[in-house]
Protein backbone atom coordinates (compact mmCIF):
# COMPACT_ATOMS: atom_id res chain seq x y z
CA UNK A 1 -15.25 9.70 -25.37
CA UNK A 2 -11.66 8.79 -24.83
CA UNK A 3 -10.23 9.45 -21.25
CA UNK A 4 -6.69 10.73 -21.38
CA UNK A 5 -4.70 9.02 -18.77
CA UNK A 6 -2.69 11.23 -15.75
CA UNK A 7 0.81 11.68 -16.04
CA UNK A 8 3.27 9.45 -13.47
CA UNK A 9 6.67 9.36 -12.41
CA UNK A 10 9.24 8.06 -13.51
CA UNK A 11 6.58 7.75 -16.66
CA UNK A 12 5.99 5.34 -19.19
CA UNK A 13 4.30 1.72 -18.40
CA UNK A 14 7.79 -0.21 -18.61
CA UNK A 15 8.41 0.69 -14.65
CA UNK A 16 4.84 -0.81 -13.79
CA UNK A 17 5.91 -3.94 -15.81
CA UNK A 18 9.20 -3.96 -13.86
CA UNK A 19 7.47 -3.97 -10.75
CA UNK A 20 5.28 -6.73 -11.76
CA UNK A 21 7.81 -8.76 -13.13
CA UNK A 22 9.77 -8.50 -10.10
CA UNK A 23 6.96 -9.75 -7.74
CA UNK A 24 6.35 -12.39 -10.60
CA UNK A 25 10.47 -13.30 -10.30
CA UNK A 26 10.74 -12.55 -6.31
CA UNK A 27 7.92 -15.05 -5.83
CA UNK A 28 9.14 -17.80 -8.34
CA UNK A 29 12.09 -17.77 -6.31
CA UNK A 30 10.69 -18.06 -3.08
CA UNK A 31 8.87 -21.35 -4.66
CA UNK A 32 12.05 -22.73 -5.86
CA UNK A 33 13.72 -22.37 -2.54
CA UNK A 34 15.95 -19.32 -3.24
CA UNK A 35 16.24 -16.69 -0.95
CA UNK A 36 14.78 -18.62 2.07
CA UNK A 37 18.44 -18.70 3.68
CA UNK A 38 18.58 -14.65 3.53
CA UNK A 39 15.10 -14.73 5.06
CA UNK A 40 15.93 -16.75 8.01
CA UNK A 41 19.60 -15.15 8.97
CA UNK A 42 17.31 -11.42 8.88
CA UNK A 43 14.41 -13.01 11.05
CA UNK A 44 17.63 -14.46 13.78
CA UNK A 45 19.60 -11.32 13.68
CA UNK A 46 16.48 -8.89 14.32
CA UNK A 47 15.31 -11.47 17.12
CA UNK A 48 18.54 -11.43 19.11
CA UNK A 49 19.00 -7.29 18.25
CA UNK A 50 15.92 -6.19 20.47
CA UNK A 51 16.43 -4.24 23.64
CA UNK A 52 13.01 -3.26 25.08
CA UNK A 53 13.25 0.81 24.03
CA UNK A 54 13.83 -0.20 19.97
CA UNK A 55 10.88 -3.39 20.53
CA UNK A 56 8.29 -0.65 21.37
CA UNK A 57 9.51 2.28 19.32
CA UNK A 58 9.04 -0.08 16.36
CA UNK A 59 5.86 -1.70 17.34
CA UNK A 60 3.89 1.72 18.05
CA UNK A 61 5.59 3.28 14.44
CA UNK A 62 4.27 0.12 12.94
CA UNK A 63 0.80 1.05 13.54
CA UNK A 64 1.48 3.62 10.11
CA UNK A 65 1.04 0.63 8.35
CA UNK A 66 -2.68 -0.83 9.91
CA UNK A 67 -4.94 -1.03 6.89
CA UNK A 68 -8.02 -0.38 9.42
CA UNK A 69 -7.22 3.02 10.28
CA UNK A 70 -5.78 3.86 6.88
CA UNK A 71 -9.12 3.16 5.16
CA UNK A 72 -10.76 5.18 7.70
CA UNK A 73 -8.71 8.20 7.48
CA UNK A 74 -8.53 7.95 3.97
CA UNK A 75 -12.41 7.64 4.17
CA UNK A 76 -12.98 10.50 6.00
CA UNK A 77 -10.47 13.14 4.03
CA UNK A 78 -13.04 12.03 1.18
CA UNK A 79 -15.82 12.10 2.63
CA UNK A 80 -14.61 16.20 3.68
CA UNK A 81 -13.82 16.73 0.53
CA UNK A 82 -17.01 15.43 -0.77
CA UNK A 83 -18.85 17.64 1.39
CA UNK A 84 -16.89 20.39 0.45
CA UNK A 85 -16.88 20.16 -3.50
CA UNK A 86 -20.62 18.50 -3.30
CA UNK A 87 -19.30 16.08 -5.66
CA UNK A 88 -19.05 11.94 -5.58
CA UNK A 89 -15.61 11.65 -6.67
CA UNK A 90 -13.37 11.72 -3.66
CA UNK A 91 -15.13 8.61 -3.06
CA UNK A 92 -14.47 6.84 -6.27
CA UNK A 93 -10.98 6.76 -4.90
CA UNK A 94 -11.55 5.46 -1.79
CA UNK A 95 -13.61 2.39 -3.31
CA UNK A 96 -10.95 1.82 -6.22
CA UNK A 97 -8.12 1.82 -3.64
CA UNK A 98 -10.34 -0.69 -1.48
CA UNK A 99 -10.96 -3.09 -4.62
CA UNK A 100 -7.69 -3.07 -6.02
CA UNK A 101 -5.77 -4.06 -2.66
CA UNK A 102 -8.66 -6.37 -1.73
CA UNK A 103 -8.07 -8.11 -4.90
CA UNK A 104 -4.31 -8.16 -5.06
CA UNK A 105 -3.20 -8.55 -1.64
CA UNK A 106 -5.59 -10.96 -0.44
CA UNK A 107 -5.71 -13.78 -2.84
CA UNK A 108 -2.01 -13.68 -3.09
CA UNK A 109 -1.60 -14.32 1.02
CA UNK A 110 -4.36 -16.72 0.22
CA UNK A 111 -2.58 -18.50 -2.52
CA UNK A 112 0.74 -18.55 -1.73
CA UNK A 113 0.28 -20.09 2.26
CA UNK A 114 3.51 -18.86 3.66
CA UNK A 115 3.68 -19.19 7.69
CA UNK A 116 5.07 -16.00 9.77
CA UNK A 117 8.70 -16.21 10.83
CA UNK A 118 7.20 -16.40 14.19
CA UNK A 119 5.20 -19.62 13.66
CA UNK A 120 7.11 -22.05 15.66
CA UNK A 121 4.66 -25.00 15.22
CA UNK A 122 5.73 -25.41 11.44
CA UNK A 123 9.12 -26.98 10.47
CA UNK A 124 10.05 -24.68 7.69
CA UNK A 125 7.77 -21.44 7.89
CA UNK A 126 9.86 -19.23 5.29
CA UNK A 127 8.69 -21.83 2.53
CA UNK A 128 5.74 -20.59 0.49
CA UNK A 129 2.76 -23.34 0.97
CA UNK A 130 4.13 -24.28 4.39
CA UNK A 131 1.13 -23.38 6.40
CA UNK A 132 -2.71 -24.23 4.52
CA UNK A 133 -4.19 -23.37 7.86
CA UNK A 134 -3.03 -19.95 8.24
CA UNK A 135 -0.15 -18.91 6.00
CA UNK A 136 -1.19 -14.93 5.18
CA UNK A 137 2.63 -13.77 5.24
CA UNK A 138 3.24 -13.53 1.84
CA UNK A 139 3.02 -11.03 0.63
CA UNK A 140 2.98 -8.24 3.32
CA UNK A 141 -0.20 -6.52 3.81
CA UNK A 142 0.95 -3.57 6.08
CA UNK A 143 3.87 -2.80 3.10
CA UNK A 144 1.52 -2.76 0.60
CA UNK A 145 -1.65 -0.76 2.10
CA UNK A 146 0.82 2.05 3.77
CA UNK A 147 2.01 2.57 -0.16
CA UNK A 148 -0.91 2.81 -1.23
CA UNK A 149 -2.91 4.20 1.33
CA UNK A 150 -0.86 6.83 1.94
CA UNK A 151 -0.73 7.92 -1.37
CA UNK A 152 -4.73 8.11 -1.60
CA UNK A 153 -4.18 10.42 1.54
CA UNK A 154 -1.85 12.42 -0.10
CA UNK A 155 -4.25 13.16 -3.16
CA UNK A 156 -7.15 13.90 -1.11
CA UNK A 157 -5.30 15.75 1.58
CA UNK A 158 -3.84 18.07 -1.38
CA UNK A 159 -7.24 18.81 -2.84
CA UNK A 160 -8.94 19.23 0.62
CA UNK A 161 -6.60 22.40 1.42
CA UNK A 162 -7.10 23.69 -2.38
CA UNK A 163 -10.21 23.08 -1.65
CA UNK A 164 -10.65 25.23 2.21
CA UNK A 165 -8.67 27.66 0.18
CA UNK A 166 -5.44 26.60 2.03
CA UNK A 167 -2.04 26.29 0.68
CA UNK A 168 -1.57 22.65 -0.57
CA UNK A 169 0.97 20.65 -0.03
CA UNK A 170 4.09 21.28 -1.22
CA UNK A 171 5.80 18.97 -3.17
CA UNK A 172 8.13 18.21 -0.82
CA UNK A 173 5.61 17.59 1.90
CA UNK A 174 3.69 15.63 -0.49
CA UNK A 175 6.60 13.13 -1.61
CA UNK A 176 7.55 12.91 2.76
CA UNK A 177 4.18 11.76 3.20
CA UNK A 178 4.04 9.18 0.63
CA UNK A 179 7.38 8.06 0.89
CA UNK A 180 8.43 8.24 4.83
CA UNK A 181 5.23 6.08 6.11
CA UNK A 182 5.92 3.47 4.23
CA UNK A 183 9.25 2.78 4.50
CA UNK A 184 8.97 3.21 8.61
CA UNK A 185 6.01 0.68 7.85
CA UNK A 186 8.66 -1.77 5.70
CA UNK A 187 11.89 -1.56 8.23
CA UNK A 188 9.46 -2.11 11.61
CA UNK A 189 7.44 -5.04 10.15
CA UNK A 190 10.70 -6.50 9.39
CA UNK A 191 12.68 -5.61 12.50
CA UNK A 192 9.72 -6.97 14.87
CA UNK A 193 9.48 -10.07 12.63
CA UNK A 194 6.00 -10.00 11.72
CA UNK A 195 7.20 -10.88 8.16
CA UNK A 196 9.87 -12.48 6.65
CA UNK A 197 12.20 -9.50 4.86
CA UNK A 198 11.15 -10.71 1.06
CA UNK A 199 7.56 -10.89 2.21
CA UNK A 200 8.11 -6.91 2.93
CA UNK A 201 9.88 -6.51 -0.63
CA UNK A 202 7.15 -8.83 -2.19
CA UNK A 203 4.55 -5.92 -0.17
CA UNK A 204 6.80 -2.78 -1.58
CA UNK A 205 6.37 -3.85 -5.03
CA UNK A 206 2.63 -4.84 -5.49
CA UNK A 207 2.01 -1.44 -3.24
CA UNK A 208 3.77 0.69 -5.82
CA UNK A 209 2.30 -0.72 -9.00
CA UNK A 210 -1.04 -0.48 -7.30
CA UNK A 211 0.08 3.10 -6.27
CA UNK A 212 1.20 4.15 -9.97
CA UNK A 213 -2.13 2.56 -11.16
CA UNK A 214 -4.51 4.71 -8.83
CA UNK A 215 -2.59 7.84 -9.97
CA UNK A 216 -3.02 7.32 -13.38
CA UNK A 217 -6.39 7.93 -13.22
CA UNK A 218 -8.20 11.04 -14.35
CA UNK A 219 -10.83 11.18 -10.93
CA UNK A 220 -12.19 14.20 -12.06
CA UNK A 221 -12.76 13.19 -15.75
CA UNK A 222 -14.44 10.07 -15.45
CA UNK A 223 -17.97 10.02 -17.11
CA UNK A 224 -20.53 9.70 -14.49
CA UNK A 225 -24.40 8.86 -14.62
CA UNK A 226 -26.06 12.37 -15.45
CA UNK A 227 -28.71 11.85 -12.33
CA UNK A 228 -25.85 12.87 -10.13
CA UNK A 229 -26.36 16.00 -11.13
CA UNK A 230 -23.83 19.09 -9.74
CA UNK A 231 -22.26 15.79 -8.05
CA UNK A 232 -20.41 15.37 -10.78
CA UNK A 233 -18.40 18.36 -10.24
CA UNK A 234 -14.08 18.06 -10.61
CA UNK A 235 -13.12 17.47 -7.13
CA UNK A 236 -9.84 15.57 -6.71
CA UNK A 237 -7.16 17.48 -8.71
CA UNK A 238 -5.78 20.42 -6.47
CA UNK A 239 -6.67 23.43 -7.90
């Protein structure tokens, strides 16, 4: 049986190769040395532009971005919602969110070795490979799992109101809460120098194809084994 795709926007699969090809370009010009002068004059400006009120305003609103307690709230709308609906699917998303950033963010910090812009040990830390030991800066992993975390939260958020019999969220809440988050999470991870700027633009854009690939899934559509029984019920679409 053929599984019809979900609708995204802006639609059509040429912005998802856009994105890719941009993290494909952004990072083969990191390699080649371009860029890495834009990179350093953000990390010095943001370092001498710190009083002590805007240094703790943006390190507390960069906790939006921890993956930790993003799984876990994530995990626990589902597991609601699961209860709720008696049905496994909530959790599909949880586990294909998990998988996909564990196997897209990861290897590429892995991979690409690029030292913080606070690593003073290394002589040039804004150059991918610079740091074998512990180079996990590129690309940013708080960017990346607030975009897609918080649109996981968003879905299951939705449905769990639909599902209480609560008003869902309105578009406009829904598009604050996927959008605002993360783009706190991008300008404080910046400003407090815990990545390089294009390691935060390398985070947006794997974060937002991973984002457009989650929501093209049908959740509650997906053939599941027939021993689950009444836990196969549609659960994740608002209704």
């Amino acid at each position: 049986m053929a599984i019809e795709l979900r609708p995204v926007r802006p639609a059509g699969w040429w912005w998802d190769a856009a994105l890719l090809g941009g993290l494909a370009a952004l990072t083969l010009a990191l390699a080649n040395g371009a860029l890495l002068e834009l990179d350093l004059a953000v990390r010095d400006w943001v370092r001498a532009h710190q009083p002590t009120a805007a240094h703790w305003t943006a390190l507390v609103l960069n906790y939006l971005g921890q993956g930790g307690p993003l799984t876990a709230t994530a995990a626990l709308l589902a597991g609601a919602l699961a209860h709720r609906t008696r049905s496994v699917r909530p959790l599909l998303v949880v586990v294909a969110a998990l998988v996909l950033t564990f196997f897209t963010i990861g290897p590429l910090k892995v991979w690409l070795d690029r030292g913080f812009p606070r690593a003073q040990a290394l002589a040039h830390p804004e150059r991918l490979f610079s740091d074998p030991a512990g180079g996990l800066a590129y690309p940013s992993g708080h960017v990346a799992n607030a975009v897609v975390w918080y649109g996981v939260i968003t879905l299951l958020l939705g449905a769990l109101l639909s599902a209480y019999n609560r008003t869902t969220l309105t578009p406009a809440a829904a598009r604050a809460l996927r959008v605002v988050p993360p783009a706190i999470v991008f300008c404080t991870t910046t400003y407090l120098a815990h990545h390089w700027v294009t390691d935060s633009v390398a985070g947006l854009l794997l974060g937002l194809l991973v984002d457009r690939l989650l929501a093209r899934v049908p959740w509650d559509a997906l053939p599941l084994p027939d021993r689950l029984g009444e836990w196969r019920a549609p659960a994740v679409s608002p209704r």
